[in-house]
N, C-alpha and C. Protein backbone atom coordinates (compact mmCIF):
# COMPACT_ATOMS: atom_id res chain seq x y z
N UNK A 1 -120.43 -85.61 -121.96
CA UNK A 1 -121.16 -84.51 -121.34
C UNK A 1 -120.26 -83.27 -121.27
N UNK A 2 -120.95 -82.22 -122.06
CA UNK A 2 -120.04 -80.83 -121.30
C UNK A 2 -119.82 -80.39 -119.91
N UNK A 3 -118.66 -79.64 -119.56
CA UNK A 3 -118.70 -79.48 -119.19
C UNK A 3 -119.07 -78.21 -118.27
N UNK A 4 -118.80 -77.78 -117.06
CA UNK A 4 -119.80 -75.91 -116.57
C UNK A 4 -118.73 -75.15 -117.39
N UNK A 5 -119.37 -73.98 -118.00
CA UNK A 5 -118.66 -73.04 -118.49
C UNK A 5 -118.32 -71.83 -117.86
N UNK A 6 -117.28 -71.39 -117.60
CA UNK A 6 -117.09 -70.16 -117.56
C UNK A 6 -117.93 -69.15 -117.39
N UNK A 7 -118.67 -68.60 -117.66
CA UNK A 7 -120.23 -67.93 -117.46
C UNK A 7 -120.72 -68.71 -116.18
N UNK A 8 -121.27 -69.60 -116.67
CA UNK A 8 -122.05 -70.96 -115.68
C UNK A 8 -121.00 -70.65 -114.29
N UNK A 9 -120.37 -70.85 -114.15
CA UNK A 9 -119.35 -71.02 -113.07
C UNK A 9 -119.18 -69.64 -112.52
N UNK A 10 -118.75 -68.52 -113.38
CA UNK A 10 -119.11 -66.98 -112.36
C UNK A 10 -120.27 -66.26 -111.86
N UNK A 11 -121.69 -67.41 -112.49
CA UNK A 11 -123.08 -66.59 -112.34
C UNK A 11 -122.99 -67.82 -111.12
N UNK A 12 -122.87 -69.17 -111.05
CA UNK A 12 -122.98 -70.19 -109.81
C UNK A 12 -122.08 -69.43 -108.22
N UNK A 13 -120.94 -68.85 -108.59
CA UNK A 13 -120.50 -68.34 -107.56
C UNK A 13 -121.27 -66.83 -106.81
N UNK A 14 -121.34 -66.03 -108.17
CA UNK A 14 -122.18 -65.09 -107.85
C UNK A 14 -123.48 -65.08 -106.76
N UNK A 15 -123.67 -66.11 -107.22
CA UNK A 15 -125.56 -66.22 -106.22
C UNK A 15 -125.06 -67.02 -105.16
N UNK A 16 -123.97 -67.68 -105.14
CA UNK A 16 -123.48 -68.47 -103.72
C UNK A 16 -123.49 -67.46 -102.80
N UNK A 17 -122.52 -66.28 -102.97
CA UNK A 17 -122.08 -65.07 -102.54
C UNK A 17 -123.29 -64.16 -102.18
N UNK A 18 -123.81 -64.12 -102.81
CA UNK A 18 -125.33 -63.07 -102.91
C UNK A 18 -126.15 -63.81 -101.51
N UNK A 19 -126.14 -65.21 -101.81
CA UNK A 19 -127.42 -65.51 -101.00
C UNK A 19 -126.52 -66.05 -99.99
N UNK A 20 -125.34 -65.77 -99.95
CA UNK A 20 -124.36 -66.34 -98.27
C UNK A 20 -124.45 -67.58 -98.33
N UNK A 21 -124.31 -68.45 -99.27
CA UNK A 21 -124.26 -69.73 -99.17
C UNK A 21 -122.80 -70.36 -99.86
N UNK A 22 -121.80 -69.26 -99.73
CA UNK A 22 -120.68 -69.88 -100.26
C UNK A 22 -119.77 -70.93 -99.41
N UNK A 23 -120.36 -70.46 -98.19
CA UNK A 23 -118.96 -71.28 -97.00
C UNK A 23 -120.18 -72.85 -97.21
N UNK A 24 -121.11 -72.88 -97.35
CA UNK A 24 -122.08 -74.75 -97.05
C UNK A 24 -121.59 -74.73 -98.99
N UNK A 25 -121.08 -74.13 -100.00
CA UNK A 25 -120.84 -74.97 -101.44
C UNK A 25 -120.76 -76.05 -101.37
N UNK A 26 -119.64 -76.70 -100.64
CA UNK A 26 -118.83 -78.23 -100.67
C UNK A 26 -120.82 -78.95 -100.65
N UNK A 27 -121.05 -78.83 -99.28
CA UNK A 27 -121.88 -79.53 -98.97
C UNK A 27 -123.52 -79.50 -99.64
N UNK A 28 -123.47 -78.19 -100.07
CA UNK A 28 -124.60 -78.10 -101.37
C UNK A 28 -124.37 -78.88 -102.49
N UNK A 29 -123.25 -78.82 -103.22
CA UNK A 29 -122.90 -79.34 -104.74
C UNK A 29 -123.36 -80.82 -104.24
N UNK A 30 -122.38 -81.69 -102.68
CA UNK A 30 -122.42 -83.04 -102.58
C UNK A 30 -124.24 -83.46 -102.89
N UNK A 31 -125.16 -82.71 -101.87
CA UNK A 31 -126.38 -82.98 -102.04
C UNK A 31 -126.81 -82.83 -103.45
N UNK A 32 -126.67 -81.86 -104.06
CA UNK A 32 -127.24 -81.36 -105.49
C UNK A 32 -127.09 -82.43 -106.51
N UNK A 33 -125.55 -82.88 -106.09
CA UNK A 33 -125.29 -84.41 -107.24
C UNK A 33 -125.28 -85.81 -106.41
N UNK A 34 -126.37 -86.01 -105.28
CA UNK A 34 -126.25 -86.94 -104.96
C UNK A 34 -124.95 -87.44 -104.46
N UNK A 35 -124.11 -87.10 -103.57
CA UNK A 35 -122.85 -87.10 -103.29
C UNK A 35 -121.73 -87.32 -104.11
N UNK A 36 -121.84 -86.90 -105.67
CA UNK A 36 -120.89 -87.11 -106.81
C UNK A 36 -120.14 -86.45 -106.69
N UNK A 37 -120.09 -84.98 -106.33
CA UNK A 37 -119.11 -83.40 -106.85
C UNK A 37 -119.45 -82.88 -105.57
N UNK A 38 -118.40 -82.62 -105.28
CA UNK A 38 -117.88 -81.65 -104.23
C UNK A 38 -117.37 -79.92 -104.89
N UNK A 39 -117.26 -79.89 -106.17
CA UNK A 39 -116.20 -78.89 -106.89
C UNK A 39 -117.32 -78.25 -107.61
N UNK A 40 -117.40 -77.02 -107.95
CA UNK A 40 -118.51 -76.22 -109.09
C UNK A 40 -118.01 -76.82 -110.29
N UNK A 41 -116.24 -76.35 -110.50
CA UNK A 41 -115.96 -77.19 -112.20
C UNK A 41 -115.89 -78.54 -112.01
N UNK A 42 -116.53 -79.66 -111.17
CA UNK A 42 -116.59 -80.81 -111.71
C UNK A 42 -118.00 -81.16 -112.41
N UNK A 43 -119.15 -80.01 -112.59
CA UNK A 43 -120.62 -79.97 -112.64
C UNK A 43 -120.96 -80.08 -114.44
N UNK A 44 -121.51 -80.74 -114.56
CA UNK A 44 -121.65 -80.76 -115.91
C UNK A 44 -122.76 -79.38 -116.61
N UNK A 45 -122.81 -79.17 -118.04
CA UNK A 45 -123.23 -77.81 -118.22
C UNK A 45 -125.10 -77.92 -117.56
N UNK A 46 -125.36 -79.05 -117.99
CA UNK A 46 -126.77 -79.23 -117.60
C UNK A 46 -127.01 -79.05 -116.03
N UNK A 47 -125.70 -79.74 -115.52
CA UNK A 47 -125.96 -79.62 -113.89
C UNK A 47 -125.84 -78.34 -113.58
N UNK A 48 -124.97 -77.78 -113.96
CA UNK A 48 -124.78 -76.14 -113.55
C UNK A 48 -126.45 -75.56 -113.93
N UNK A 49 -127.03 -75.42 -115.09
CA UNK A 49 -128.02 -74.79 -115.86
C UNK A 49 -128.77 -75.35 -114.22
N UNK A 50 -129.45 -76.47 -114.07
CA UNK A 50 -130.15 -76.55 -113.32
C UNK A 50 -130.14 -76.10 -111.59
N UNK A 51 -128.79 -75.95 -111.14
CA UNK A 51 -128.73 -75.42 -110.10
C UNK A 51 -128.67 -74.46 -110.23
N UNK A 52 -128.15 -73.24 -111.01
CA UNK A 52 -128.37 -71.97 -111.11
C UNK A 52 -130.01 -71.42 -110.92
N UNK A 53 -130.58 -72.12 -111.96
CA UNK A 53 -131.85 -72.05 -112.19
C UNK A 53 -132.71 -72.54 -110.51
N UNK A 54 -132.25 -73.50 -109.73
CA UNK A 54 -132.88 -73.28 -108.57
C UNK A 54 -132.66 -71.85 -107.71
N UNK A 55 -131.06 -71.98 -107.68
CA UNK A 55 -130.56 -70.82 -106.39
C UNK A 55 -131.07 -69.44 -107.42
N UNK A 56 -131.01 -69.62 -107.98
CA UNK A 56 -132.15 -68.25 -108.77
C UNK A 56 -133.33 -68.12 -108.00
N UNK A 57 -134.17 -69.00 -107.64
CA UNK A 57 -135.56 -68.85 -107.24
C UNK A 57 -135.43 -68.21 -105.74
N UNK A 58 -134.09 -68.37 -105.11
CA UNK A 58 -134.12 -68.14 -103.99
C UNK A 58 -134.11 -66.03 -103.42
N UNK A 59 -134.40 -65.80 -102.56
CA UNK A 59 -134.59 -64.94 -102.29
C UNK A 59 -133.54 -64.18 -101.34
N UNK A 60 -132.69 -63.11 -101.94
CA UNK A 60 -131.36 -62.93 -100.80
C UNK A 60 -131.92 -62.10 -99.94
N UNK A 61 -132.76 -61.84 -99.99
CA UNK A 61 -133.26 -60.47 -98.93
C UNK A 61 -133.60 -61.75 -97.46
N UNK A 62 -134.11 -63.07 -97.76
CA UNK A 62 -134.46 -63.85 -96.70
C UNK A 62 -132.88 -64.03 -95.71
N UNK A 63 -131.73 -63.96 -95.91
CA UNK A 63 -130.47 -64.20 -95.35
C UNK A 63 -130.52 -63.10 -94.63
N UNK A 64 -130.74 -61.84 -95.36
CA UNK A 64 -130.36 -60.78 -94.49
C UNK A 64 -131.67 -60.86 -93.10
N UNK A 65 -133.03 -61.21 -93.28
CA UNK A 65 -133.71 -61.25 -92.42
C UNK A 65 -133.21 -61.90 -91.25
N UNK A 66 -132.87 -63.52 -91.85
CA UNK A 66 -132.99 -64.60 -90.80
C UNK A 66 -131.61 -64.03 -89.89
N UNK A 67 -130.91 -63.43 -90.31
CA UNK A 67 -129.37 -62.59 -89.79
C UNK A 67 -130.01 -61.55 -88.73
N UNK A 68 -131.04 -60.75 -89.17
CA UNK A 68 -131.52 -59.53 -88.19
C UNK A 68 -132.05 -60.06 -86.86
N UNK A 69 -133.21 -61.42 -87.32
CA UNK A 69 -133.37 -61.74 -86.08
C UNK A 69 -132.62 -62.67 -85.40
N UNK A 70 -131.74 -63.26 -85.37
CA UNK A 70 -130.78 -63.92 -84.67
C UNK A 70 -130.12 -62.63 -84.09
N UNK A 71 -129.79 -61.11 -84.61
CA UNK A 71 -128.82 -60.34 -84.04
C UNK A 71 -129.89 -59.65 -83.21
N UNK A 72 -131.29 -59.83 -83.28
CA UNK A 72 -132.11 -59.23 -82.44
C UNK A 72 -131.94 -60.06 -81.09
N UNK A 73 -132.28 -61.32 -81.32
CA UNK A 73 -131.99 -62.14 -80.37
C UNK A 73 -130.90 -62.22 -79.30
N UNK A 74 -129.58 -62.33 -80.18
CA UNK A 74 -128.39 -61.68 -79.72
C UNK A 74 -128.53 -60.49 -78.63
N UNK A 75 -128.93 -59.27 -79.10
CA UNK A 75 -128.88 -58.04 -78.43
C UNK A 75 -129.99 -57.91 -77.49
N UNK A 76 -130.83 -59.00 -77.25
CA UNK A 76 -131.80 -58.95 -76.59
C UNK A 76 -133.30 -57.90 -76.92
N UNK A 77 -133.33 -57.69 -78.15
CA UNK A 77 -134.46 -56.92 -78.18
C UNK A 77 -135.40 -57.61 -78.50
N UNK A 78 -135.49 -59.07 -78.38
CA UNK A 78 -136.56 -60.25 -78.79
C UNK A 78 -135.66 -61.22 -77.99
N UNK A 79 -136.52 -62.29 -77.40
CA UNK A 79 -136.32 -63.55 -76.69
C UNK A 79 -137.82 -64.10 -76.23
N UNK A 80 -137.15 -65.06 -75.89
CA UNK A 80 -138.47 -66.28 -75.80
C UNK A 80 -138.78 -67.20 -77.10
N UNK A 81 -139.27 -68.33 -77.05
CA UNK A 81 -139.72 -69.35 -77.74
C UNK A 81 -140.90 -69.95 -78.21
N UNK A 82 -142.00 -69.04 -77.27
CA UNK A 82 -143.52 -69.89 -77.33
C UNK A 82 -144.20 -68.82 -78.15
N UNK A 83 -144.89 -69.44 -78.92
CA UNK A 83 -145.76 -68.77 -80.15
C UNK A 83 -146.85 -67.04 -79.83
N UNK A 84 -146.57 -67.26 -78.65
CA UNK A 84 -146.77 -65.85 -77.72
C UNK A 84 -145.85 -65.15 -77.96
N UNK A 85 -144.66 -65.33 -77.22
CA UNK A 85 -143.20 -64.47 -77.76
C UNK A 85 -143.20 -64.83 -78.82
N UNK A 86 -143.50 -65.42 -79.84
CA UNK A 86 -143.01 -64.70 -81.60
C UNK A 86 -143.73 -64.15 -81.96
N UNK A 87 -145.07 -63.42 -81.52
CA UNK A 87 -146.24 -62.76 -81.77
C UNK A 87 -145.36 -61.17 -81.67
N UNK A 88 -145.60 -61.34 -79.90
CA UNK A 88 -145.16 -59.90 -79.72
C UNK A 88 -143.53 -59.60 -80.14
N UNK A 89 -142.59 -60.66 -80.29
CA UNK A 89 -141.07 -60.09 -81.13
C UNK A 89 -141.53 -59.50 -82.21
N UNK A 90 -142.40 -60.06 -82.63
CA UNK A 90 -142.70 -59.57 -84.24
C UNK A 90 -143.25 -58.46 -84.24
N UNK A 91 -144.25 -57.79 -82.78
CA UNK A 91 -144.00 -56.41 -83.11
C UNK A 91 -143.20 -55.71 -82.28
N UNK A 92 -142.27 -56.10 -81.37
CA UNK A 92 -141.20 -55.46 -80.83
C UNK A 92 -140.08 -55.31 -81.95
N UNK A 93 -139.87 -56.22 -82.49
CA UNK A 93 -138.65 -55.98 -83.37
C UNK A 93 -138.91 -54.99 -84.78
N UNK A 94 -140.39 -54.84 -84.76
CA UNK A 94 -140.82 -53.94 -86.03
C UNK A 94 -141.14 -52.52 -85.20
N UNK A 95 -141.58 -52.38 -84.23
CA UNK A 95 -141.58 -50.98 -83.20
C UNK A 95 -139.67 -50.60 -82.85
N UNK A 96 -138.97 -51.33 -83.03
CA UNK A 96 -137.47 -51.20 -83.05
C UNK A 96 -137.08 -50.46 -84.28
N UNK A 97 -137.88 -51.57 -85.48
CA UNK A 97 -136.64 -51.21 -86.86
C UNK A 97 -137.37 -50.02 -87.44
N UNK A 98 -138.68 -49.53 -86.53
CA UNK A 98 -139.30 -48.06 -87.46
C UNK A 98 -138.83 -46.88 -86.85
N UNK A 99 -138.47 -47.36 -85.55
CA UNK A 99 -137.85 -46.15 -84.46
C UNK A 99 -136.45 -45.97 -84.44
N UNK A 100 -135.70 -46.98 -84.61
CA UNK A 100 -134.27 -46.93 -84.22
C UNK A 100 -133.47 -47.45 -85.31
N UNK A 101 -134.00 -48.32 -86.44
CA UNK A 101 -132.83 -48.96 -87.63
C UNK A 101 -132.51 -47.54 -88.75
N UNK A 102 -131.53 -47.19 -89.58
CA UNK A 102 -131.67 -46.77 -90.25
C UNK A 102 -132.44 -47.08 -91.44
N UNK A 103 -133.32 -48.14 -91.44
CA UNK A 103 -134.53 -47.35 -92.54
C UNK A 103 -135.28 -47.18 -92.63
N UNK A 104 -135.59 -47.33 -91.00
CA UNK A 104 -136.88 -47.36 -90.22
C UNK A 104 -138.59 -47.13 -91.21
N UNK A 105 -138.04 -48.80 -91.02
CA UNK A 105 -139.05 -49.17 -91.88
C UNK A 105 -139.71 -50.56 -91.07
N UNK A 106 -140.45 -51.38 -91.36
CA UNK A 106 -140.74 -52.96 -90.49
C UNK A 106 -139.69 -53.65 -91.50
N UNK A 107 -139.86 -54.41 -90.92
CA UNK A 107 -138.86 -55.48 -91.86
C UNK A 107 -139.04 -56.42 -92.83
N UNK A 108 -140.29 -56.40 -93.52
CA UNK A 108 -141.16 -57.00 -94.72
C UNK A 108 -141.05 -55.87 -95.39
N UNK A 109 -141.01 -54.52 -95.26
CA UNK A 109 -141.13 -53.47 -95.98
C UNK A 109 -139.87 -52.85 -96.76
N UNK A 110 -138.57 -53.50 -95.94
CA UNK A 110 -137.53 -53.15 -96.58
C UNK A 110 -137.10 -53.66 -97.73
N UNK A 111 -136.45 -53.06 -98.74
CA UNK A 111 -135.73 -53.40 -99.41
C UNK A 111 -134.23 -54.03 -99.53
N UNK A 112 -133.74 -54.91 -100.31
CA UNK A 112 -132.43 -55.62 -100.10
C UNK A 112 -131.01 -54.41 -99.81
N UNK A 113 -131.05 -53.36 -100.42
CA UNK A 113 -130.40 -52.43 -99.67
C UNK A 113 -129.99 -52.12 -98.16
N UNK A 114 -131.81 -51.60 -97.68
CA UNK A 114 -131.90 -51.55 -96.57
C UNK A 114 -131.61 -52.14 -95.42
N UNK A 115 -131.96 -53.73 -95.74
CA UNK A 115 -132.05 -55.08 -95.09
C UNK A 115 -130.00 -55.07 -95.02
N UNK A 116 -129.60 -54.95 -96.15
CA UNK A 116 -127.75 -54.67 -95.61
C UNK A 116 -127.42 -54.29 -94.51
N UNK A 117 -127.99 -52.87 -94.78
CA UNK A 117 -127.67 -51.89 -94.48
C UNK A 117 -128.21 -52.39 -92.48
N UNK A 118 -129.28 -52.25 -92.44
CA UNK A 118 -130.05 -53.14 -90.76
C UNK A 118 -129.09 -53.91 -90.31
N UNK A 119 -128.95 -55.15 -91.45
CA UNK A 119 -127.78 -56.30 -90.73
C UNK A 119 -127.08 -55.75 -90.27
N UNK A 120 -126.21 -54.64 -91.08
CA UNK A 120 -124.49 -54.24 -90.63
C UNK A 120 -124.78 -53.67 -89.00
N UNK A 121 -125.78 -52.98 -88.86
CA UNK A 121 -126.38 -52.15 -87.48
C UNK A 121 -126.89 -53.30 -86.60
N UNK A 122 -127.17 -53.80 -86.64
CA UNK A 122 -127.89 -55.09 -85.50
C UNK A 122 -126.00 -55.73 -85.32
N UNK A 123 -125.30 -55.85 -86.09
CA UNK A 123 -124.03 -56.21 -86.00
C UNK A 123 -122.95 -55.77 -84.85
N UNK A 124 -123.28 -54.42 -85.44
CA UNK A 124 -123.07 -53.24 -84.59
C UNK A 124 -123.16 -53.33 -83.38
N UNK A 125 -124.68 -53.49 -83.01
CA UNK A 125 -125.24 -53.85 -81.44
C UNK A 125 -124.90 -54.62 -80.82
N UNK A 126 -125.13 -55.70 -81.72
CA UNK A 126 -123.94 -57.14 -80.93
C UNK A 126 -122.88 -56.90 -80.04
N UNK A 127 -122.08 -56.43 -81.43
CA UNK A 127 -120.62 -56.14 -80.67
C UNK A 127 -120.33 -55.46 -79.65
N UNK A 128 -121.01 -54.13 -80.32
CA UNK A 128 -121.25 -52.98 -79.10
C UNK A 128 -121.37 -53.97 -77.24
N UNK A 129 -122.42 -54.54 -77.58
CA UNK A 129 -123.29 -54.94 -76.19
C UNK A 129 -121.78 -56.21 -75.29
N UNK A 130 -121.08 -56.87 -76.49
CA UNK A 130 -120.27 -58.20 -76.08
C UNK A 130 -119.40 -56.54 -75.20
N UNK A 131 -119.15 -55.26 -76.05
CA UNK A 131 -117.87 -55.05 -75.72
C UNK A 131 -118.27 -54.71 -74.15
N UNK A 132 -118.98 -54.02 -74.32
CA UNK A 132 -119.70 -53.41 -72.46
C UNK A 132 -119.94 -54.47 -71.45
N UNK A 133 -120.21 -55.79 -72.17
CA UNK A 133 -120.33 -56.90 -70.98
C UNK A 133 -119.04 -56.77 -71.15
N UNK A 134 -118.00 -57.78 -71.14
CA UNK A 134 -116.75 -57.65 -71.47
C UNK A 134 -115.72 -56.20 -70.35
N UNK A 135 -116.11 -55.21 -70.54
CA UNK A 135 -115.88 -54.12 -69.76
C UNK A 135 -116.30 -54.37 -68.37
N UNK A 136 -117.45 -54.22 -68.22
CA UNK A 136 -118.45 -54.18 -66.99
C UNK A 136 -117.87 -55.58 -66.15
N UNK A 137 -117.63 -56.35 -67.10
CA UNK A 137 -117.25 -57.53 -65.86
C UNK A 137 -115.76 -57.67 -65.47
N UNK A 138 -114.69 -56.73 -66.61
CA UNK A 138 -113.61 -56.82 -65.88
C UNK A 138 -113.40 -55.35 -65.10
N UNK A 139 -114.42 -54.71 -65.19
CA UNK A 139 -114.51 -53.53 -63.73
C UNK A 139 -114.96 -54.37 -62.58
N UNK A 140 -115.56 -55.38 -62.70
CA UNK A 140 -116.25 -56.26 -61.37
C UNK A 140 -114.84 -56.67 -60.53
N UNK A 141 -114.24 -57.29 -61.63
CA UNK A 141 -113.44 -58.45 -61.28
C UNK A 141 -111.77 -57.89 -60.12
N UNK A 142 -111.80 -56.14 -61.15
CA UNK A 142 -110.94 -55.17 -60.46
C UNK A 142 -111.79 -54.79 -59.72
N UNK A 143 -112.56 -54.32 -59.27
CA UNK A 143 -112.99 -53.63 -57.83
C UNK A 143 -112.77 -55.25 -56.79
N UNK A 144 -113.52 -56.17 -57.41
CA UNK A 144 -113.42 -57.61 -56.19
C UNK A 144 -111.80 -57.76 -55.58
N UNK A 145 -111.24 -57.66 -56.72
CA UNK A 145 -109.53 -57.93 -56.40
C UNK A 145 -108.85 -56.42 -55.46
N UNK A 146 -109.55 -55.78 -56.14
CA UNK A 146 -108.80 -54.61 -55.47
C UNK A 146 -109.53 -54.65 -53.40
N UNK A 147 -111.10 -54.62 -53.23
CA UNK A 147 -111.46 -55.02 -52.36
C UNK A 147 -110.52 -56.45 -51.28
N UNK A 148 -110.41 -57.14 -52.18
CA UNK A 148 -109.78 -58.66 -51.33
C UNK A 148 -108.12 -57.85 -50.95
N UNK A 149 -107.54 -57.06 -51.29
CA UNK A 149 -106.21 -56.64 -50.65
C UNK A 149 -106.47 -55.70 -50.30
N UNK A 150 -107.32 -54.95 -49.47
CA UNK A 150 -107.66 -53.75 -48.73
C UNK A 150 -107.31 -52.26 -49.74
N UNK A 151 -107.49 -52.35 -51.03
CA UNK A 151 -106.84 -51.50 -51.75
C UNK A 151 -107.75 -50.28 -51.79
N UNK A 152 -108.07 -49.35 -51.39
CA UNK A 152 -109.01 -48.31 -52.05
C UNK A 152 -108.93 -47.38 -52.73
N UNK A 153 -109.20 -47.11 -54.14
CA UNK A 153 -109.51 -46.22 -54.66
C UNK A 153 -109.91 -45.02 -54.49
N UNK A 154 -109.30 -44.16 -55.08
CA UNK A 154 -110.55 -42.56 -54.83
C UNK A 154 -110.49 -42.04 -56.21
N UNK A 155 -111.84 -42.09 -56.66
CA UNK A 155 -112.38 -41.26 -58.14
C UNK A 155 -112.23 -40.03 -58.80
């Protein structure tokens, strides 16, 4: 049996990368060959042809989605679990990404550009929001301490 070629092996990494599925490889290839190959070059040319040919079908714009709403979630501009709250997230988070994302657009409407471009900003928010909790609670923690030794401040 041949083996993956060169081509085969930079278009297999390529779409790993594309569709964010490079860090689960190990554990894709094991499933893909029935727990045979752990390695892209241990894949034979047929095996490569045929997994390419699946992760082809796949859609990278869906990564960047399932990423937005987890960072929606994250930042709190969607929560809840019952088929009620995924009604109205779905139009809170689309009254969000037409008003406030840069491509203010809904989020079926964007393009794989765009959808980047959203992720990197919902990213943004995240962090943003960890850094202000983060702040806000070690202003708590100094006013409590400063309070417990009669210390007072003046602004």
């Amino acid at each position: 049996m041949e083996s993956i070629t060169f081509p085969q092996l930079k278009k297999l990494h390529w779409l790993l990368n594309e569709l964010g599925l490079m860090e689960d490889k190990k554990d894709l290839l094991l499933h893909f060959t029935n727990g045979k190959k752990e390695k892209a070059s241990e894949l034979t040319k047929v095996e490569a042809i045929d997994l390419i040919r699946q992760l082809s079908k796949l859609d990278p714009s869906d990564k960047h989605r399932r990423a937005i709403w987890h960072l929606a979630f994250l930042a709190g501009i969607v929560y809840g679990d019952t088929e009620a709250d995924k009604k109205i997230n779905i139009a809170k988070l689309n009254k969000f990404l037409r008003e406030k994302s840069v491509a203010k657009k809904e989020l079926y409407q964007m393009n794989l550009e765009e959808l980047k471009k959203v992720h990197r900003q919902f990213e943004g928010i995240v962090s943003n929001n960890k850094k202000n909790a983060a702040s806000k609670y070690a202003k708590q923690l100094t006013e409590q301490l400063l309070n417990e030794l009669s210390i007072t401040v003046k602004n």
